[in-house]
C-alpha atoms as a PDB file:
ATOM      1  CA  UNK A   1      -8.058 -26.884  -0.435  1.00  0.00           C
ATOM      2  CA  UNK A   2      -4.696 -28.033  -2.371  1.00  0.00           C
ATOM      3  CA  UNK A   3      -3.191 -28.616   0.705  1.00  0.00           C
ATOM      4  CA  UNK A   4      -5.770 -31.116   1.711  1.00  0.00           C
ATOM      5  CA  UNK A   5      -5.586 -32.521  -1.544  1.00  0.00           C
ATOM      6  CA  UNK A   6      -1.666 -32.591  -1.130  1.00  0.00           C
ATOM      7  CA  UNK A   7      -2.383 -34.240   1.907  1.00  0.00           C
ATOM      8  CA  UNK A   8      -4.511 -36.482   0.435  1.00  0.00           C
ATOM      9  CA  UNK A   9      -1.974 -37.312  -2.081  1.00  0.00           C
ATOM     10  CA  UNK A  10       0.467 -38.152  -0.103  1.00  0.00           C
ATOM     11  CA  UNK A  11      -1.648 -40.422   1.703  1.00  0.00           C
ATOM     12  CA  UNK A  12      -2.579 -42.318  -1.294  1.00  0.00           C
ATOM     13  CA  UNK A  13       1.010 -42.559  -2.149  1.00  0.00           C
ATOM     14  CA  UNK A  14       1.967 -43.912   1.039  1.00  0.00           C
ATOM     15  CA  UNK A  15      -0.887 -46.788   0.794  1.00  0.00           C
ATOM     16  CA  UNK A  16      -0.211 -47.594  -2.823  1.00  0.00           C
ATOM     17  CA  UNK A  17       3.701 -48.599  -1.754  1.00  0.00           C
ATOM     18  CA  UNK A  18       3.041 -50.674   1.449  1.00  0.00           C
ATOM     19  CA  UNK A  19       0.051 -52.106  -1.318  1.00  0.00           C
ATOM     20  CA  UNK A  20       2.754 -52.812  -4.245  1.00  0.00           C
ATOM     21  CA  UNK A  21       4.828 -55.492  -1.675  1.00  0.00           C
ATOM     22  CA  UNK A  22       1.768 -58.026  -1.220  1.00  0.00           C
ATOM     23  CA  UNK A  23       0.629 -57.576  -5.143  1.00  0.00           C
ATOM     24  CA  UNK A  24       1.407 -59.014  -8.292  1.00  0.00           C
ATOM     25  CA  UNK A  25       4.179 -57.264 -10.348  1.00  0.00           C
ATOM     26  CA  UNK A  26       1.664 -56.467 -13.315  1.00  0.00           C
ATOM     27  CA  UNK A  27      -0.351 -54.479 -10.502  1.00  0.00           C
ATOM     28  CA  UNK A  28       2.853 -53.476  -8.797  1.00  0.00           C
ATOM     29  CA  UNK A  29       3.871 -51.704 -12.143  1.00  0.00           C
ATOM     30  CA  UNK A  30       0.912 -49.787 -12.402  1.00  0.00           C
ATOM     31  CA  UNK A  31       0.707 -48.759  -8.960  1.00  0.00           C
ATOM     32  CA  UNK A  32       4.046 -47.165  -9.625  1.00  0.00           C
ATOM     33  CA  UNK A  33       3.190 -45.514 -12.510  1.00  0.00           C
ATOM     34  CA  UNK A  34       0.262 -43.646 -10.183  1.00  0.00           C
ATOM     35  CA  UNK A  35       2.268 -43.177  -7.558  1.00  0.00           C
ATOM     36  CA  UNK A  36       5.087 -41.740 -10.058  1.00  0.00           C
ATOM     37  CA  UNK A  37       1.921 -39.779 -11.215  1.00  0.00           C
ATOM     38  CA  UNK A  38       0.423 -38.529  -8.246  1.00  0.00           C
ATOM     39  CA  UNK A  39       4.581 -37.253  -7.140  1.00  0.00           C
ATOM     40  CA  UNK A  40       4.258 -34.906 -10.437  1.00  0.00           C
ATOM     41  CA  UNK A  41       0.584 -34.114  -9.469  1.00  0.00           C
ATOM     42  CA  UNK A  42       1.512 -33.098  -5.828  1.00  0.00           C
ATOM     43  CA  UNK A  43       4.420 -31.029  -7.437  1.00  0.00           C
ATOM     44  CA  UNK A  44       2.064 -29.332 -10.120  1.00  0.00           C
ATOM     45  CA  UNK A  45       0.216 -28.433  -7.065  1.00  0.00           C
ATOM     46  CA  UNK A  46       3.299 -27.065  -4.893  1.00  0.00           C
ATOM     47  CA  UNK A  47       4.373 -24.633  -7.768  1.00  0.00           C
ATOM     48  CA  UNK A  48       0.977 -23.558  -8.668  1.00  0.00           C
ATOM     49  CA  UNK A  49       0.434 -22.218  -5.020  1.00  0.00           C
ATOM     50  CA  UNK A  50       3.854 -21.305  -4.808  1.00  0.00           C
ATOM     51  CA  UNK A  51       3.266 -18.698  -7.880  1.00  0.00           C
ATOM     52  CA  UNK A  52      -0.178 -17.904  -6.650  1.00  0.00           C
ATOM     53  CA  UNK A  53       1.130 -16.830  -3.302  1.00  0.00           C
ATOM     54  CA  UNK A  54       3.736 -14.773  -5.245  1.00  0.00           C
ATOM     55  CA  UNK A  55       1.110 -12.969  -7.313  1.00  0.00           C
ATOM     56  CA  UNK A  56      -1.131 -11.996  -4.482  1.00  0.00           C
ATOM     57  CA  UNK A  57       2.276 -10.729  -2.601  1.00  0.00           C
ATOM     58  CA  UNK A  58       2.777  -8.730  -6.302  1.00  0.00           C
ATOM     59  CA  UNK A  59      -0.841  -7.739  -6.100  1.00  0.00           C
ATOM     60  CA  UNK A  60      -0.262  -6.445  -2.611  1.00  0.00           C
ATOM     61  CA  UNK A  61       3.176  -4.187  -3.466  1.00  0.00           C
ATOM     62  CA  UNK A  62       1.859  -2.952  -6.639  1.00  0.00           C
ATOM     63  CA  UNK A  63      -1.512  -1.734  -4.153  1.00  0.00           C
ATOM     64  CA  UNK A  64       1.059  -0.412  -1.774  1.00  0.00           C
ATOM     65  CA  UNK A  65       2.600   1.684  -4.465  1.00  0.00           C
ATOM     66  CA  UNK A  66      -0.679   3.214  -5.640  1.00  0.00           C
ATOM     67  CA  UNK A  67      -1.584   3.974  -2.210  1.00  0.00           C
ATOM     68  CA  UNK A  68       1.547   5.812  -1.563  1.00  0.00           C
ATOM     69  CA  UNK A  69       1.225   7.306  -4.712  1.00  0.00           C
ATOM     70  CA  UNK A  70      -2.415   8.915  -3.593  1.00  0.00           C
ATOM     71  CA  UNK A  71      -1.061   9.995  -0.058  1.00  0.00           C
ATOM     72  CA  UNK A  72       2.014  11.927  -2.121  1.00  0.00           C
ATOM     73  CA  UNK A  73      -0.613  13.295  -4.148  1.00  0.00           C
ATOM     74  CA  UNK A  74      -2.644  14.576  -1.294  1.00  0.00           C
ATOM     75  CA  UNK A  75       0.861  15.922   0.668  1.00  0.00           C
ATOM     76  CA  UNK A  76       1.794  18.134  -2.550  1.00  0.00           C
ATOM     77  CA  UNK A  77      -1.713  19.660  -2.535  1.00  0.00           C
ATOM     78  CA  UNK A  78      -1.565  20.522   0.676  1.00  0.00           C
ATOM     79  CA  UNK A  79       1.768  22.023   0.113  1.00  0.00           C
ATOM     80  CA  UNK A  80       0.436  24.097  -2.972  1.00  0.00           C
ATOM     81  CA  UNK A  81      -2.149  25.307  -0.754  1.00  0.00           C
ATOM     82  CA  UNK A  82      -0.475  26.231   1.743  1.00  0.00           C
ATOM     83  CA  UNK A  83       2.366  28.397  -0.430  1.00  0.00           C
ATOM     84  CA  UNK A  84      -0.831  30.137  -1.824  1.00  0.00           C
ATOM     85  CA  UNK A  85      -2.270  30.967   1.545  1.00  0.00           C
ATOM     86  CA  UNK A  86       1.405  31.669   2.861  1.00  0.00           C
ATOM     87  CA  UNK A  87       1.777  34.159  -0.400  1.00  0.00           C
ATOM     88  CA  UNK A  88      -1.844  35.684   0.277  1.00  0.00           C
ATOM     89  CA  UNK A  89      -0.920  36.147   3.903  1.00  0.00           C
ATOM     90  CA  UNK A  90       1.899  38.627   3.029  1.00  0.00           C
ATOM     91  CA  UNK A  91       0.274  40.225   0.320  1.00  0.00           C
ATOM     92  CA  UNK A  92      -2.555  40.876   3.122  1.00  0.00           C
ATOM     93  CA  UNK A  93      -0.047  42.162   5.715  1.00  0.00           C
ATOM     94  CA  UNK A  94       1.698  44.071   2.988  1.00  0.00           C
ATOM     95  CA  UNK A  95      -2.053  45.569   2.224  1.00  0.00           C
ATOM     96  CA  UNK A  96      -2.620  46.200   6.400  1.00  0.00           C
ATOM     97  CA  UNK A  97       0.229  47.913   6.401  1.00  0.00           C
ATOM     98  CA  UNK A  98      -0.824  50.468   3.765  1.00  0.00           C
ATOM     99  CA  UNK A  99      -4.050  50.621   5.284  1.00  0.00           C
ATOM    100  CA  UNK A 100      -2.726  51.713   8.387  1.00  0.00           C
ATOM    101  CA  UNK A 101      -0.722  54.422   7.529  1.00  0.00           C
ATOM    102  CA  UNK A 102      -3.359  56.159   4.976  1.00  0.00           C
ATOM    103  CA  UNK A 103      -6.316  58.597   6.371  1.00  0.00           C
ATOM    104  CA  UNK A 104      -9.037  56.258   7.948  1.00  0.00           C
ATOM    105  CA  UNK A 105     -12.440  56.434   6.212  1.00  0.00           C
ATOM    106  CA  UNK A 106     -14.793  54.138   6.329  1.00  0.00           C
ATOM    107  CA  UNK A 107     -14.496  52.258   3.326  1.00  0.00           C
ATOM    108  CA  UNK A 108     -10.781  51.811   4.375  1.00  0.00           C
ATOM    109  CA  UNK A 109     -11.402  50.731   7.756  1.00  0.00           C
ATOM    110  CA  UNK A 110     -13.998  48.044   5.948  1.00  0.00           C
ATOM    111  CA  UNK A 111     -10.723  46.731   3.932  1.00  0.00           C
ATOM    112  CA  UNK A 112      -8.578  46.642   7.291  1.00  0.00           C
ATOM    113  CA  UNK A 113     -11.403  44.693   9.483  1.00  0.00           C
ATOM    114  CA  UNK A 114     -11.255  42.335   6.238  1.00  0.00           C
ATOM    115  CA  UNK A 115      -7.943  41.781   5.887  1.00  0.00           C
ATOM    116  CA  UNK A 116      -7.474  41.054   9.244  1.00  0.00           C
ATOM    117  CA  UNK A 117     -10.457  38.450   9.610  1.00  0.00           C
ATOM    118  CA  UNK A 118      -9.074  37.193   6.459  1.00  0.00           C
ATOM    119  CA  UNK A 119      -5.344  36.586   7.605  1.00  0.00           C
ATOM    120  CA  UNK A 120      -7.019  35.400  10.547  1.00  0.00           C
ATOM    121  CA  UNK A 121      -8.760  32.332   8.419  1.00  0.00           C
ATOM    122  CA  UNK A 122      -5.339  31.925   6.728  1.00  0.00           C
ATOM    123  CA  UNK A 123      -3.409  31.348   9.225  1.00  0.00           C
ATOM    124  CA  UNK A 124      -6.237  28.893  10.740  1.00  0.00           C
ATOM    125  CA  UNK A 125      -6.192  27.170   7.740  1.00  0.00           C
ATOM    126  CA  UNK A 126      -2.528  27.252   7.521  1.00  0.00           C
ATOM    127  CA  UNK A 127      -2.044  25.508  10.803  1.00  0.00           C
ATOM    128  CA  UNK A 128      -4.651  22.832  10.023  1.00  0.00           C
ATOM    129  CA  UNK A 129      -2.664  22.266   6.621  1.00  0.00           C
ATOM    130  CA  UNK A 130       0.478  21.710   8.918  1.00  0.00           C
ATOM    131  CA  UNK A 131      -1.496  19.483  10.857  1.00  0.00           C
ATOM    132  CA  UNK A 132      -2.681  17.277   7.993  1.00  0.00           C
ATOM    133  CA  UNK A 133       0.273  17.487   6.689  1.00  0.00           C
ATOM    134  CA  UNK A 134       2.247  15.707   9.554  1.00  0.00           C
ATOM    135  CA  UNK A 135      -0.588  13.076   9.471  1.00  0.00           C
ATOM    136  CA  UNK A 136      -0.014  12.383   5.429  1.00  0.00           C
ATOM    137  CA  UNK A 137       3.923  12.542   6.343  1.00  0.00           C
ATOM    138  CA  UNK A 138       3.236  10.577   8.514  1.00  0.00           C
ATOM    139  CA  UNK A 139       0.999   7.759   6.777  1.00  0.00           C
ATOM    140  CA  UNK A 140       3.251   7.959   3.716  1.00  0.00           C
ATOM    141  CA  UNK A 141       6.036   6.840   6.201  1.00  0.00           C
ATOM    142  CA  UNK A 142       3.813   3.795   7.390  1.00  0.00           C
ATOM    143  CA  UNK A 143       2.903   2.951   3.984  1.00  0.00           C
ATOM    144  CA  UNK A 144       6.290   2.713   2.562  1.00  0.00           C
ATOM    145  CA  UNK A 145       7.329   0.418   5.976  1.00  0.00           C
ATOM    146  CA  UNK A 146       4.030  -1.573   4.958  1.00  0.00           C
ATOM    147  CA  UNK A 147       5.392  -1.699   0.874  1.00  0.00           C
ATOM    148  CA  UNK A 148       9.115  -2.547   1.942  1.00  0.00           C
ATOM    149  CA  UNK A 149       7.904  -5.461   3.933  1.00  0.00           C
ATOM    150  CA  UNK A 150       5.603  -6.861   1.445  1.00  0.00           C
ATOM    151  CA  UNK A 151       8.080  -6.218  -1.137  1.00  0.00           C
ATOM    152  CA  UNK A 152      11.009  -8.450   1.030  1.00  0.00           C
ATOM    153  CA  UNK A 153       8.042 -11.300   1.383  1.00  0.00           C
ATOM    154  CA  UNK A 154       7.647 -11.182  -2.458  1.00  0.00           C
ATOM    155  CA  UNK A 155      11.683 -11.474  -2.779  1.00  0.00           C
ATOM    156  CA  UNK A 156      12.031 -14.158  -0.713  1.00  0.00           C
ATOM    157  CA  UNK A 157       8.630 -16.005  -2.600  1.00  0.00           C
ATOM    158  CA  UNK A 158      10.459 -15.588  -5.644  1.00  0.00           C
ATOM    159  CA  UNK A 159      14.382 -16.708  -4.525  1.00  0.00           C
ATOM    160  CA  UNK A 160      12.472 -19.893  -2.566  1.00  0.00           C
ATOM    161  CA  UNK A 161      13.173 -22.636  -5.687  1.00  0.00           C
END
């Protein structure tokens, strides 16, 4: 839209001087005084897009960083899980081993067949953190590319007089 209009500007501009050599000077005089007008109007225009495009680029960054923020987020969770299911896994083991060298009774082979389909889970749960882990690495990586080049666009916006 303002670049039609700047179009349409400059159009108008370029009529009004080839207009000014065949008129009057009275007319000629006022013709340059919209023409003169229509230059500032045309460079209102240029800056005004020229900041908008740098606050959408801002807008973009500033989502960038929140995004990253959220993915760091979800990393350290999975790293706090995964030190508690790490530290449950050797308390288990520490537990199995205990169980194994006591008298076997029922109620201790019970505890054994559940600590073992428990460190089981854990350490299926552990490798699907790791998994999930490398993706978020992994998107956090992408994300800060992503920011970095939005953030050089914005930079260059801004240093563009």
């Amino acid at each position: 839209m303002k670049t039609l209009l700047a179009l349409s500007l400059s159009i108008a501009i370029t009529f009004s001087l080839r207009a000014q050599t065949t008129m009057p000077p009275a007319q000629r005089s006022e013709l340059g005084e919209i023409s003169d007008a229509l230059k500032r109007i045309e460079t209102a225009l240029k800056h005004q897009t020229e900041i908008q495009k740098a606050d959408v680029l801002l807008r973009r960054v500033m989502f960038a960083a929140t995004q990253i923020a959220t993915a760091e987020a979800s990393l350290k969770k999975l790293d706090d899980e995964g030190r508690t299911l790490r530290a449950e896994n050797t308390d288990l083991q520490s537990a199995l081993k205990r169980l194994d060298a006591a008298t076997e009774s029922e109620a201790q082979r019970e505890q054994l067949s559940y600590a073992k389909n428990r460190m089981t889970t854990i350490q299926e749960r552990l490798s699907a953190i790791e998994q999930e882990r490398v993706s978020s690495a992994n998107e956090i990586q992408a994300l800060r590319r992503d920011s970095r080049e939005w953030q050089a666009m914005l930079d260059k916006t801004l240093a563009t007089p």
